[in-house]
Protein backbone atom coordinates (compact mmCIF):
# COMPACT_ATOMS: atom_id res chain seq x y z
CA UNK A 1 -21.35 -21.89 -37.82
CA UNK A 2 -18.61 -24.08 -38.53
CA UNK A 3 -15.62 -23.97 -35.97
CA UNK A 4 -12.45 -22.10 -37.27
CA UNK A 5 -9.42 -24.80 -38.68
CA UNK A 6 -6.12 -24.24 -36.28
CA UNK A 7 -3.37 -23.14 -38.40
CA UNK A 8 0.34 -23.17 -37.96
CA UNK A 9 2.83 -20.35 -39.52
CA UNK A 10 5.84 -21.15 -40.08
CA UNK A 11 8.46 -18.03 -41.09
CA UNK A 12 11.24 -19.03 -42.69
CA UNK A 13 12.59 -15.38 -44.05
CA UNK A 14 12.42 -13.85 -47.35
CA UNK A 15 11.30 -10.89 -49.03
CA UNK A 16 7.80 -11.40 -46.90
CA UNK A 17 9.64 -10.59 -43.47
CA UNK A 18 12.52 -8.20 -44.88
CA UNK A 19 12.18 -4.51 -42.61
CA UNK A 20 12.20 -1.73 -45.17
CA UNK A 21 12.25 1.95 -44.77
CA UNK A 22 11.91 4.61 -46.56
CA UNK A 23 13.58 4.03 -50.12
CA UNK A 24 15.91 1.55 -48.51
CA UNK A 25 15.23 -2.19 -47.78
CA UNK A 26 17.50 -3.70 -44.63
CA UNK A 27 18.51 -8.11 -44.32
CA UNK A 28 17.15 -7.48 -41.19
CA UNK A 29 13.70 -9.57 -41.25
CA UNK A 30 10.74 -9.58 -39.28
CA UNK A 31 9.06 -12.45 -37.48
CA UNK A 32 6.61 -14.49 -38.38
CA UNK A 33 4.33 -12.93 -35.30
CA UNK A 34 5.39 -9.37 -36.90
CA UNK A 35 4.02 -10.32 -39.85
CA UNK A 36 0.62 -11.37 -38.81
CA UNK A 37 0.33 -8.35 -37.33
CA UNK A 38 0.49 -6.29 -40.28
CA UNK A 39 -3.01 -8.48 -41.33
CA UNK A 40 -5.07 -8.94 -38.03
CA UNK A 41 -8.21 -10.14 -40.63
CA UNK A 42 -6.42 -13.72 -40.70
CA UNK A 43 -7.41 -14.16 -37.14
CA UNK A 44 -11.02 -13.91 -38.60
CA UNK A 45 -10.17 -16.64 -40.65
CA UNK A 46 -8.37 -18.99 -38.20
CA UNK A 47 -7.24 -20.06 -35.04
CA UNK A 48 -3.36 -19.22 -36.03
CA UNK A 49 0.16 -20.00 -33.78
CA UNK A 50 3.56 -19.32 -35.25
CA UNK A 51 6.50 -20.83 -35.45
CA UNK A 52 9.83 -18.68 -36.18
CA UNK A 53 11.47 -21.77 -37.65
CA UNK A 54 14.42 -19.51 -39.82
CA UNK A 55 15.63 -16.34 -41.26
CA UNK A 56 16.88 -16.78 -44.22
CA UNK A 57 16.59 -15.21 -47.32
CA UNK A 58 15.33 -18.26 -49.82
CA UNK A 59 18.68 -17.75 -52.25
CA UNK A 60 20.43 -19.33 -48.58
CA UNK A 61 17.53 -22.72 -48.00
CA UNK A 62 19.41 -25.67 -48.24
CA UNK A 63 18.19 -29.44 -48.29
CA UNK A 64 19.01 -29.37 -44.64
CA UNK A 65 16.40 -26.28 -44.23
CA UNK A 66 13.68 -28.36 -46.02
CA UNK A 67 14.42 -31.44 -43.66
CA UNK A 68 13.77 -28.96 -40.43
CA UNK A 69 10.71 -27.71 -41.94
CA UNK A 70 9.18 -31.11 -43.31
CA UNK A 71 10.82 -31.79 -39.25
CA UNK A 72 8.55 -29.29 -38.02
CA UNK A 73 5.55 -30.22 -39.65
CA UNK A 74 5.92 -33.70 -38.69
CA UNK A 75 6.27 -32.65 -34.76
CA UNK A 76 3.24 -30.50 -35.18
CA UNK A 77 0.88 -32.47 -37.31
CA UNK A 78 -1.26 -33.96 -35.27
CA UNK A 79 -2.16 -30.43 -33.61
CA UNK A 80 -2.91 -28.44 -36.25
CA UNK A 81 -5.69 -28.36 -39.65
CA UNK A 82 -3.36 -26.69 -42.11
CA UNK A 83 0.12 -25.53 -42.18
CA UNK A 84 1.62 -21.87 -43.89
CA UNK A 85 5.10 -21.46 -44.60
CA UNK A 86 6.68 -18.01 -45.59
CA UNK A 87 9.07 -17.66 -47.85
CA UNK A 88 11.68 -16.12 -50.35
CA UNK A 89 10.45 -16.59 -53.83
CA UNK A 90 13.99 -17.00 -55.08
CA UNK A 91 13.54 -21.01 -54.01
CA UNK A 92 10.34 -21.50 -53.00
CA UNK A 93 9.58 -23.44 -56.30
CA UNK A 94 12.45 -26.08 -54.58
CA UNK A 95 11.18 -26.10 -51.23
CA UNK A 96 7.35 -26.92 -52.30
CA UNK A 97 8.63 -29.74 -54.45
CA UNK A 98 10.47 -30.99 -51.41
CA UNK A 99 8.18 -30.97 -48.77
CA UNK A 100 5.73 -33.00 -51.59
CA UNK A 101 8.41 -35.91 -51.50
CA UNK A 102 9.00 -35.90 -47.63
CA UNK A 103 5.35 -35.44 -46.69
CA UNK A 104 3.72 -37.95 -48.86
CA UNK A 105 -0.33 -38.30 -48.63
CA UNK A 106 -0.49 -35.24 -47.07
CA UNK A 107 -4.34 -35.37 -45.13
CA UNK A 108 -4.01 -31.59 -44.48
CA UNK A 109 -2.89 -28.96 -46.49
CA UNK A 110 0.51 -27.38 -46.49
CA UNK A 111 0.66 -24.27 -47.86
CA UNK A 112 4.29 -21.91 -48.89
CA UNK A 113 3.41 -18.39 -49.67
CA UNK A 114 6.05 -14.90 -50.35
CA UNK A 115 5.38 -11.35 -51.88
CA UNK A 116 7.48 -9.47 -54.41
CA UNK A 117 7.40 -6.65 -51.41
CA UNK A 118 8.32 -6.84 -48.50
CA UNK A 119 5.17 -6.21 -45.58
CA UNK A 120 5.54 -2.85 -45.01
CA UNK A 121 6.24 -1.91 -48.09
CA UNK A 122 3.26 0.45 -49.74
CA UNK A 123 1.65 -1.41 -52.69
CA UNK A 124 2.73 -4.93 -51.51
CA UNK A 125 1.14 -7.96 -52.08
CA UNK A 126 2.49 -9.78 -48.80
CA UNK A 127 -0.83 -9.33 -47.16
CA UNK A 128 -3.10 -10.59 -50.04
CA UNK A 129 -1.00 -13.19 -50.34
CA UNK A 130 -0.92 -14.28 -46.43
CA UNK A 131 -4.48 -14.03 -46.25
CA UNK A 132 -5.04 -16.25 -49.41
CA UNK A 133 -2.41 -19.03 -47.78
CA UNK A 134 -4.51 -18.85 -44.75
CA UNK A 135 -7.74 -19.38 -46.01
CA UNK A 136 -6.27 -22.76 -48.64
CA UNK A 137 -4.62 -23.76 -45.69
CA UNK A 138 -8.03 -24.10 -43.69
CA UNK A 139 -9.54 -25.96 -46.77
CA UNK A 140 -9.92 -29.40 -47.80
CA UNK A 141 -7.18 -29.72 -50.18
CA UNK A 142 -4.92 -32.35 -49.50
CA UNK A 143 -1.72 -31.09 -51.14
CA UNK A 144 1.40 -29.26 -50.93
CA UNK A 145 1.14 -26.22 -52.49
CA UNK A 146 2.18 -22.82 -53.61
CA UNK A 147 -0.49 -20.06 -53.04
CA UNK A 148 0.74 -16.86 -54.92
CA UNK A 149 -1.31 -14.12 -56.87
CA UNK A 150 -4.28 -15.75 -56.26
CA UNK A 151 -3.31 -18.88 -57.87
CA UNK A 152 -3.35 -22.68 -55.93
CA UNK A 153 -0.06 -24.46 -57.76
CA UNK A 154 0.67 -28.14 -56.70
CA UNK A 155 4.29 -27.79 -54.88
CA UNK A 156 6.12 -30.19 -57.56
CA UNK A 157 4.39 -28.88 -60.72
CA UNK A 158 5.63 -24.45 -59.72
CA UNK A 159 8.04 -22.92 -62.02
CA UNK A 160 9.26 -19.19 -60.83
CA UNK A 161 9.20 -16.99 -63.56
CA UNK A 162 9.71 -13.20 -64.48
CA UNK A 163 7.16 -10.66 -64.86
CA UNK A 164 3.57 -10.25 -63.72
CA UNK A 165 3.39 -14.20 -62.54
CA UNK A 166 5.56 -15.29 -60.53
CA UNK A 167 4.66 -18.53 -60.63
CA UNK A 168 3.22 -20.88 -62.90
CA UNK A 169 2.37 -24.28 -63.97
CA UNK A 170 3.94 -25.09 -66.94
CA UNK A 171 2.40 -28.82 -67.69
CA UNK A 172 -0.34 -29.13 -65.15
CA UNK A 173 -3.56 -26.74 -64.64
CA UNK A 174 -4.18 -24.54 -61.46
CA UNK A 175 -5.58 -26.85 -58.74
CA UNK A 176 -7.66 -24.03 -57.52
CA UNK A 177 -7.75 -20.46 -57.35
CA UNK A 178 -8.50 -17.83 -54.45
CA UNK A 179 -11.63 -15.36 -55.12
CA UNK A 180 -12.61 -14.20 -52.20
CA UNK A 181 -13.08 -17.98 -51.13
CA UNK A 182 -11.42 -21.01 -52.24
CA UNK A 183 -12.34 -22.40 -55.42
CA UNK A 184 -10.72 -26.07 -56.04
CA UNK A 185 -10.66 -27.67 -59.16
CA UNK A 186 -8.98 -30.74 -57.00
CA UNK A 187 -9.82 -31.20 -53.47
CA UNK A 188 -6.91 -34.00 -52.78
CA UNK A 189 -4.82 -36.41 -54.48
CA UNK A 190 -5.45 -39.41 -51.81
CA UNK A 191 -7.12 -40.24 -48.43
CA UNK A 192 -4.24 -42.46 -47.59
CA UNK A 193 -2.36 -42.41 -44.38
CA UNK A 194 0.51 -39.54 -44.32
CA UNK A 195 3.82 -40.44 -44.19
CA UNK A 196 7.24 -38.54 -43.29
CA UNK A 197 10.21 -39.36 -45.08
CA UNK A 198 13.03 -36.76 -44.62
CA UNK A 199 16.15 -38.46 -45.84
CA UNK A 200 17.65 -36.81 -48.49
CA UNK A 201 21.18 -36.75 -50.64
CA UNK A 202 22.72 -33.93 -51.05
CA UNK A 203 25.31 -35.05 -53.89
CA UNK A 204 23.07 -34.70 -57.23
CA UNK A 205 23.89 -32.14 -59.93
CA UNK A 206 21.64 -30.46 -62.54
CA UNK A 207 23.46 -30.58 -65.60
CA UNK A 208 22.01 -28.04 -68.36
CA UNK A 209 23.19 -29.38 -71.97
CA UNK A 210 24.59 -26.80 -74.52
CA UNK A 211 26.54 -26.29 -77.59
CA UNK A 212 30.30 -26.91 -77.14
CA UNK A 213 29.72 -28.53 -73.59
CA UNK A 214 31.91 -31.33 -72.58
CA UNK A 215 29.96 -34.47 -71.76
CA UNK A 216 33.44 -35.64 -69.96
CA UNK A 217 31.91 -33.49 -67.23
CA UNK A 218 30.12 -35.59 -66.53
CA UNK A 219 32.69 -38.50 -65.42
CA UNK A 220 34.06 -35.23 -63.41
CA UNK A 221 30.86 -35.28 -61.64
CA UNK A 222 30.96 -38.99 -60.48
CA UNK A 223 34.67 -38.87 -59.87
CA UNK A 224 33.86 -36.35 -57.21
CA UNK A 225 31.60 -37.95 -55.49
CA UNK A 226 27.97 -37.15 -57.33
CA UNK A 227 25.21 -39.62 -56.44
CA UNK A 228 22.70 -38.45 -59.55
CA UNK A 229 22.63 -36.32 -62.06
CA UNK A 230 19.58 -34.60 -63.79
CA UNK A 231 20.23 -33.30 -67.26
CA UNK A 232 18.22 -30.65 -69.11
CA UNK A 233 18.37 -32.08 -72.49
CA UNK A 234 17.46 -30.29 -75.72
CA UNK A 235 13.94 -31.10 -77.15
CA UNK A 236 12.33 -33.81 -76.19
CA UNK A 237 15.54 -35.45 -74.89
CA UNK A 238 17.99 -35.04 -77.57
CA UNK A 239 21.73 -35.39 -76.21
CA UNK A 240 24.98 -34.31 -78.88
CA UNK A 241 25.55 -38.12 -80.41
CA UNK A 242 28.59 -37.30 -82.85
CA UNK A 243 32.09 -38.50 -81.69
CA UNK A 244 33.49 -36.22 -79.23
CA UNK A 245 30.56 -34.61 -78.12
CA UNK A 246 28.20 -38.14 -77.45
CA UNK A 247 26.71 -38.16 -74.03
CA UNK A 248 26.52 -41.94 -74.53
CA UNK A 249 29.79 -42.94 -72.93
CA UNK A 250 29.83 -40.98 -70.04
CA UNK A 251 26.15 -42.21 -69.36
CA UNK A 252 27.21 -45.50 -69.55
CA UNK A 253 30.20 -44.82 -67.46
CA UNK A 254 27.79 -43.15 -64.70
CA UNK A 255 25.84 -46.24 -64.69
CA UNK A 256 28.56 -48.22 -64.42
CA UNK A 257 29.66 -46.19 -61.20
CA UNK A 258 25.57 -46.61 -60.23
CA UNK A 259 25.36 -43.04 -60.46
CA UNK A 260 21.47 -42.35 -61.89
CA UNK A 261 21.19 -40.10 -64.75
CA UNK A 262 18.01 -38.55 -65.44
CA UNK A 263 16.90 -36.76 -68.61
CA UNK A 264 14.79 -33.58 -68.29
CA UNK A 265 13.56 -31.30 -71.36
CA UNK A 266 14.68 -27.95 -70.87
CA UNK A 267 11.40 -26.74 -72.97
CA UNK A 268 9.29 -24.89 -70.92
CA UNK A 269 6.48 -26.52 -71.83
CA UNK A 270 8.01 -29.85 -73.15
CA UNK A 271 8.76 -33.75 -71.43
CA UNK A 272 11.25 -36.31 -72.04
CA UNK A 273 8.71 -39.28 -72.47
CA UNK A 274 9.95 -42.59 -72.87
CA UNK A 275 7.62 -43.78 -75.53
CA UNK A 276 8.37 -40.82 -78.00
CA UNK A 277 12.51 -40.72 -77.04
CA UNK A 278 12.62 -44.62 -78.28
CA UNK A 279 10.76 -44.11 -81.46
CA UNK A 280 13.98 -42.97 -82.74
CA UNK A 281 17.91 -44.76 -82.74
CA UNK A 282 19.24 -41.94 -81.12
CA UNK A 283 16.61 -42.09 -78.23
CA UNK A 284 16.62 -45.80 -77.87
CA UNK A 285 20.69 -45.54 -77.30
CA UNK A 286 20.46 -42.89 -74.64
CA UNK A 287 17.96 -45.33 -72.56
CA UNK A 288 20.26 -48.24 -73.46
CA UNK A 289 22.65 -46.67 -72.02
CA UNK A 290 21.01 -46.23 -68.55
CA UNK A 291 19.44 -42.54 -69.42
CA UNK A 292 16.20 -42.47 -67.26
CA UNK A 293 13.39 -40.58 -69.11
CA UNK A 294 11.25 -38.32 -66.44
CA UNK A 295 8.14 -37.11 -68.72
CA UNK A 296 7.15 -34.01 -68.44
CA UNK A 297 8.76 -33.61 -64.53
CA UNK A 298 10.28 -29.86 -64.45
CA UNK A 299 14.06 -30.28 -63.84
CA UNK A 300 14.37 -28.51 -60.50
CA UNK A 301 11.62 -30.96 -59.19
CA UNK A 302 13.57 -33.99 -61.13
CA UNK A 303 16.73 -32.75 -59.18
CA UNK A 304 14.60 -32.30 -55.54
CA UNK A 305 12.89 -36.44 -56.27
CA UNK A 306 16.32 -37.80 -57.18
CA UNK A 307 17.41 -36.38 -53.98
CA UNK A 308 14.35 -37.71 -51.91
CA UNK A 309 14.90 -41.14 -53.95
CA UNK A 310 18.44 -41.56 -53.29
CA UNK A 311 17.98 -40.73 -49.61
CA UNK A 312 15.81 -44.11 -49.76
CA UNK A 313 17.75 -46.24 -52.00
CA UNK A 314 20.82 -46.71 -53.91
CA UNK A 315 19.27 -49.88 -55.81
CA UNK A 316 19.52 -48.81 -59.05
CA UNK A 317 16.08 -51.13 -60.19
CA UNK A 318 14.28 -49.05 -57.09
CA UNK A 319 15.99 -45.71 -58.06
CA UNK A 320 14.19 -45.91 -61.17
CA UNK A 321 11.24 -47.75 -60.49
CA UNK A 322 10.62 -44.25 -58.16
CA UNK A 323 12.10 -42.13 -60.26
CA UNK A 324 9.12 -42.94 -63.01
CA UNK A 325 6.44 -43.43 -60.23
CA UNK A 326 4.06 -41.01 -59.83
CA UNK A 327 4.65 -39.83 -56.04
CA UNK A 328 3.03 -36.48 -55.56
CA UNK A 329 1.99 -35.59 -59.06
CA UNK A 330 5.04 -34.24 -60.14
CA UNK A 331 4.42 -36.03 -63.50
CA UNK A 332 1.29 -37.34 -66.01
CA UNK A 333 2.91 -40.15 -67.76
CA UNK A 334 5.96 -41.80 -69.38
């Protein structure tokens, strides 16, 4: 029989921990150790230790909250198999694709699991969901990832969404699912060394393009001290061109200032892909004008890598040369 993995919990907060009763539901949370107690089968599973790193509800994680988890992790990696972090699912989609730029190659899994309900709340899904993160986490998938309803979601590829799912994928498939056991599809990106990286900048903006916006906002932005800024663009990177309305000044004037602008698709299931974009004028004068295509990159992991990227380098040749690399399969191709 094979020895159980050793697994570190890390709570964090969120709906997960929150202490409910009766028809009311309190900010005051539980810990991590109170939750594991509510589902004494994951000791069955694995060798588990907590950490109570936060308590926070996830609509209050900042950058600096990611840095002293991907901290955490770092300080424990070499003493644990697998890593769970609970969470709020109001940013959890943020915090996965952050911990995939800071913890890059990851040997081990690191897994970031919630629940609509809190615990002790009848009918919630905290406990499925715990157990499910418990058992990925003492698998052999190298990743970050999101384990929610069953489903294994690479950290940089989750999109929250309303309803019945939670979260999805939008423009990458499941890497696994959870059916009583773990079933991969991928068991690993790499077998490279891991490597922490926590710098980040906290100065970038995600810009969401719409009718009658200003793109002088834009100058705004940098004048205030802005490092990068992601736009969601229409399409598959269309920008207002007409005088008055053209983004193409102000993108030149951010580049100018060596302020990155990168252009997102604010399509659910759509890309900004460099190849297609400079088919057209239009597209070829938005690039030309420093506009950094990000394929088909989701724009709250586009804002969470230009972060990461500018905490490494304000070369604006590097920015983008990392920008449009492929770091922790946040994107298929340009």
């Amino acid at each position: 029989m094979d020895a159980k993995k050793r697994i570190l919990v890390i709570g964090t907060g969120g709906s997960i921990a929150i202490k409910s009763e009766r028809e009311a539901t309190y900010t005051k949370l539980f810990s991590a150790n109170k939750l594991l107690s509510f589902v004494p089968s994951v000791k069955r599973i694995a060798d588990i230790d907590v950490s109570n790193l936060l308590e926070l509800g996830s609509n209050d994680m900042q950058p600096k909250n990611w840095i002293m988890l991907a901290e955490e992790i770092r300080k424990q990696w070499e003493n644990y198999d697998g890593f769970v972090i609970t969470h709020g699912t109001d940013t959890m989609h943020y915090t996965s694709a952050s911990l995939s730029f800071m913890i890059q190659n990851p040997s081990k899994p690191v897994v970031i699991t919630g629940s609509r309900l809190a615990i002790d709340k009848p009918g919630t899904d905290a406990k499925r969901n715990l157990i499910n993160a418990v058992k990925v986490a003492s698998s052999n998938l190298n990743e970050v990832v999101i384990v929610f309803d069953d489903k294994i979601i690479r950290g940089s590829r989750a999109k929250k969404v309303a309803g019945k799912d939670m979260f999805t994928s939008p423009n990458f498939p499941l890497l696994g699912k959870v059916a009583g056991r773990v079933v991969l599809k991928h068991e690993g990106r790499t077998k490279s060394k891991t490597k922490f990286n926590t710098k980040l900048e906290e100065k970038v903006f995600l810009f969401k393009v719409f009718p009658g916006v200003d793109p002088k906002l834009l100058e705004y932005l940098v004048g205030i001290g802005y490092k990068g800024i992601v736009l969601e663009a229409y399409g598959a990177g269309d920008l207002p061109m007409q005088k008055n309305h053209s983004f193409v000044p102000v993108i030149k004037y951010a580049s100018k200032h060596n302020v990155p602008i990168l252009l997102s698709s604010q399509v659910f299931y759509g890309g900004v892909y460099t190849q297609y974009i400079t088919i057209y004028a239009e597209g070829k004068i938005l690039v030309r004008a420093g506009a950094i295509p990000v394929g088909d990159m989701l724009p709250e992991t586009a804002l969470v890598k230009l972060m990461w990227t500018l905490g490494q380098t304000r070369n604006p040749k590097l920015v983008k040369k990392l920008i449009q690399a492929k770091l922790s399969g946040e994107l298929s191709y340009l």
